[in-house]
C-alpha atoms as a PDB file:
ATOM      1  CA  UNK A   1      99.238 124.215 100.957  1.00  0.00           C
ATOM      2  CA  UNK A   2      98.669 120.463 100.920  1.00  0.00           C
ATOM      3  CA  UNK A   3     101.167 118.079 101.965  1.00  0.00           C
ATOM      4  CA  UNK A   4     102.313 115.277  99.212  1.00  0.00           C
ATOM      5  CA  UNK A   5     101.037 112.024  99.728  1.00  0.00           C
ATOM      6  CA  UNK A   6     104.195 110.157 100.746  1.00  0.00           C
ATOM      7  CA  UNK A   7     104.651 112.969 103.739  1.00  0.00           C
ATOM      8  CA  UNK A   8     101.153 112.556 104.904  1.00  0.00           C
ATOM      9  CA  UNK A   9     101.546 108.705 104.727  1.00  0.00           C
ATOM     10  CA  UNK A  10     104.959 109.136 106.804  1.00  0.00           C
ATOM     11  CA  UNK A  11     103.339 110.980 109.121  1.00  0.00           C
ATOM     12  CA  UNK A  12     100.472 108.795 109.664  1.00  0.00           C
ATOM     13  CA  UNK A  13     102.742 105.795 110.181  1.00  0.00           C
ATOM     14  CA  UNK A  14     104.579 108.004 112.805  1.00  0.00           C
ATOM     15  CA  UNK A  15     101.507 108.843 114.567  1.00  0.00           C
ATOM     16  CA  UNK A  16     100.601 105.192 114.553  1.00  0.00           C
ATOM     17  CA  UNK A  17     103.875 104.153 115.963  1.00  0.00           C
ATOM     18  CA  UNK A  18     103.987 106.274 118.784  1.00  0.00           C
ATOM     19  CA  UNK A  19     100.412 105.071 119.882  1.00  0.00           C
ATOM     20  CA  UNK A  20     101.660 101.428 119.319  1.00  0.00           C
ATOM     21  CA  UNK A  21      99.064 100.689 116.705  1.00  0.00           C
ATOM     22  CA  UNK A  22     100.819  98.176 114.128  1.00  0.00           C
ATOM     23  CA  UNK A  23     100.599  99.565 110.368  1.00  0.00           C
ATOM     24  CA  UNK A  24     101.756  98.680 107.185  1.00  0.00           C
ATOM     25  CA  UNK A  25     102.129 100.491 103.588  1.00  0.00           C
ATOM     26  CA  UNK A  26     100.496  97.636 101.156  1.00  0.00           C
ATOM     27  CA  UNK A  27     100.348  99.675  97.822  1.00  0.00           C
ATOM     28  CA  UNK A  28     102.589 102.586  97.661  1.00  0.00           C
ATOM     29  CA  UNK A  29     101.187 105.009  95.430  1.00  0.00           C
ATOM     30  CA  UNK A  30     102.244 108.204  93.463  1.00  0.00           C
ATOM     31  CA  UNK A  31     104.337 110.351  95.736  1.00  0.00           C
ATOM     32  CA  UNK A  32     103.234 113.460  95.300  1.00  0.00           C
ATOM     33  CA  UNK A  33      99.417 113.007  94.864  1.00  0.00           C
ATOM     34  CA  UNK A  34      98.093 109.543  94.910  1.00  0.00           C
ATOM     35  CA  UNK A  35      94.536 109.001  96.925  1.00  0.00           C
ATOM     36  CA  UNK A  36      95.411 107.339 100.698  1.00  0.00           C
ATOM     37  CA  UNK A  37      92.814 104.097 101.565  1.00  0.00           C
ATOM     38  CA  UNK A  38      93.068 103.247 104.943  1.00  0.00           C
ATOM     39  CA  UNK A  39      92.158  99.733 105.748  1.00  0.00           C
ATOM     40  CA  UNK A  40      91.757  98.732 109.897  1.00  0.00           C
ATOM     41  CA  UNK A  41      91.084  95.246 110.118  1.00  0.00           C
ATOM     42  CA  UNK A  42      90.050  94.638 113.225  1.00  0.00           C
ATOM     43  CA  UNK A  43      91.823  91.113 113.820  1.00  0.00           C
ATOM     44  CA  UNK A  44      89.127  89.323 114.320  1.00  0.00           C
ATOM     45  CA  UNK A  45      87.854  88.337 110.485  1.00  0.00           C
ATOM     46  CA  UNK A  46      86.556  92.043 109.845  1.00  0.00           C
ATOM     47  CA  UNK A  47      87.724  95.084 108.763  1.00  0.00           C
ATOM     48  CA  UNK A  48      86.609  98.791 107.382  1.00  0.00           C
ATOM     49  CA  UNK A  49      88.238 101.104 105.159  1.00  0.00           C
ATOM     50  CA  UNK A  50      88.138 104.572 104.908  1.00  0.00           C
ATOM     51  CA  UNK A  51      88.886 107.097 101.948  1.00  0.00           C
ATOM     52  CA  UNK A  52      89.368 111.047 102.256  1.00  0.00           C
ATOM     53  CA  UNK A  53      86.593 113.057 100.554  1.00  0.00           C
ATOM     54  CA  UNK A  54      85.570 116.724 100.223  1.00  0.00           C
ATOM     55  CA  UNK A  55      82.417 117.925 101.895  1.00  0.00           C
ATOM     56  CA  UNK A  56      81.374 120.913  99.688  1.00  0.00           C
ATOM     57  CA  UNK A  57      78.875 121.714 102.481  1.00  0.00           C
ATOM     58  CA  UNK A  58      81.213 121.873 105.380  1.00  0.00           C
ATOM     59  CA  UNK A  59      84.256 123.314 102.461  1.00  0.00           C
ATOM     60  CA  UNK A  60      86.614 120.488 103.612  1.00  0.00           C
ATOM     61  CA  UNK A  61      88.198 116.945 103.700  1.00  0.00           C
ATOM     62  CA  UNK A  62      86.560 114.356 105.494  1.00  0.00           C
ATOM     63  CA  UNK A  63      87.579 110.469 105.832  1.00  0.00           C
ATOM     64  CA  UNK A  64      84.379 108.112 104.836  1.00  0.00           C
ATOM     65  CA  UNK A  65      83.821 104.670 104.669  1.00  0.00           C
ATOM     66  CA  UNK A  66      84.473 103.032 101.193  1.00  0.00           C
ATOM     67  CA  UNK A  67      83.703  99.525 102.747  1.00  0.00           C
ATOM     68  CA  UNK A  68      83.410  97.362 105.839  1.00  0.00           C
ATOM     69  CA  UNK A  69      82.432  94.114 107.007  1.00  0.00           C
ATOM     70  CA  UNK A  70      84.477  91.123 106.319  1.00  0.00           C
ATOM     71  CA  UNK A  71      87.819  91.551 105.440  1.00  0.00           C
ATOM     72  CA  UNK A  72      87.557  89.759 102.452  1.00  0.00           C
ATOM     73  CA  UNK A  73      84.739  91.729 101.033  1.00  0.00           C
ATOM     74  CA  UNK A  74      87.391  94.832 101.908  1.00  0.00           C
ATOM     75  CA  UNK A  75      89.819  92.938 100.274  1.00  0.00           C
ATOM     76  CA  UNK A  76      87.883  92.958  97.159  1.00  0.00           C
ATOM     77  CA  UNK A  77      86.561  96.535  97.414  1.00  0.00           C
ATOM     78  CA  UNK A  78      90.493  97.704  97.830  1.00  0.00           C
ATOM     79  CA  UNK A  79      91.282  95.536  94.611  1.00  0.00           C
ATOM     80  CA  UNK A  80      88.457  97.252  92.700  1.00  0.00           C
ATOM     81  CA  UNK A  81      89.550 100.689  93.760  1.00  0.00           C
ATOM     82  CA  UNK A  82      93.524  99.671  93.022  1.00  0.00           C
ATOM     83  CA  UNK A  83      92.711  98.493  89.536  1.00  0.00           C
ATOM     84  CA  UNK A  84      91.186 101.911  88.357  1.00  0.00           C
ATOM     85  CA  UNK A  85      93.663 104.026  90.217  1.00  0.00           C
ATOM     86  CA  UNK A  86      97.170 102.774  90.218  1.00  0.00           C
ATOM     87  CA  UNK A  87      98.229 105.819  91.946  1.00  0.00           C
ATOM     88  CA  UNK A  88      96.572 104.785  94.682  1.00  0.00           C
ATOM     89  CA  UNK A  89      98.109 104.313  98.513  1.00  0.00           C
ATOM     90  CA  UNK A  90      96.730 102.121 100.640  1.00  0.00           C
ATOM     91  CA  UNK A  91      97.755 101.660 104.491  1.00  0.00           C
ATOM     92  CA  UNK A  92      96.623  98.491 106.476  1.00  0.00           C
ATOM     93  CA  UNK A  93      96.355  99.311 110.111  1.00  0.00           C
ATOM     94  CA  UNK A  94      95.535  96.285 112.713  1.00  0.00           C
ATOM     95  CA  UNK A  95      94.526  97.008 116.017  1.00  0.00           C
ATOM     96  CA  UNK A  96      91.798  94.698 117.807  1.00  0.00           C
ATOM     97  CA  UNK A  97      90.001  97.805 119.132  1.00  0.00           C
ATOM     98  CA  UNK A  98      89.223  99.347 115.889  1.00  0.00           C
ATOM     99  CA  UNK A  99      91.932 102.368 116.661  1.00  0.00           C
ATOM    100  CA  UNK A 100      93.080 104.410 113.040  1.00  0.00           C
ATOM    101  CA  UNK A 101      93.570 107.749 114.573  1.00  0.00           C
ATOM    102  CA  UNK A 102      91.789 109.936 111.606  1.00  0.00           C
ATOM    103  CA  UNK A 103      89.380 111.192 113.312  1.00  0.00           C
ATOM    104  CA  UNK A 104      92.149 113.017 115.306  1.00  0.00           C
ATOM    105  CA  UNK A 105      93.595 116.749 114.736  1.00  0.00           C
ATOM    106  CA  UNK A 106      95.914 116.951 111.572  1.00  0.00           C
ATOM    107  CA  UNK A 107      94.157 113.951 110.505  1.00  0.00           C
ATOM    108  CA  UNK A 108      90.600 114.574 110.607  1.00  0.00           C
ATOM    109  CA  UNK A 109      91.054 116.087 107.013  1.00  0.00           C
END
């Protein structure tokens, strides 16, 4: 069973929270399944973000990078991606040390 978007995002958020790291919804999305971007800028002029795929050769969900370098060529790869999905959530983290926390369990996929 797969949790609806607007859980998982509340969850993430939480996660963030308790570890301090500063994050922000910027697009809320459909509630029960709209795509989650995750964009970690960095602070510093840069950023990355990250989507959620599905590896058919590992049979599961893995976060990827959709873009990275400076934050304003994220900024235009998240506008791209919000134009043809307006479904789509997308979650600004900012932490100076790169920290977004998907890579841990429960979020890894």
């Amino acid at each position: 069973m797969r949790l609806t978007s607007d859980v998982w995002v509340s969850a993430y958020l939480t996660r963030l929270r308790l570890m301090d790291i500063p994050a922000f919804v910027v697009a809320k999305g459909d509630a029960t399944a709209g795509a989650v971007l995750v964009k970690v800028s960095t602070l510093d002029g840069q950023a990355c973000c990250y989507q959620r795929t599905f590896d058919f050769m590992a049979d599961k969900r893995t976060w990827v990078v959709l873009a990275e370098g400076s934050d304003r060529d994220v900024e235009d790869a998240l506008s791209r991606q919000k134009a043809s999905d307006p479904d789509l959530w997308v979650i600004e983290v900012e932490d100076k040390a790169g920290r977004h926390l998907l890579d841990e369990p429960g979020l890894d996929g």
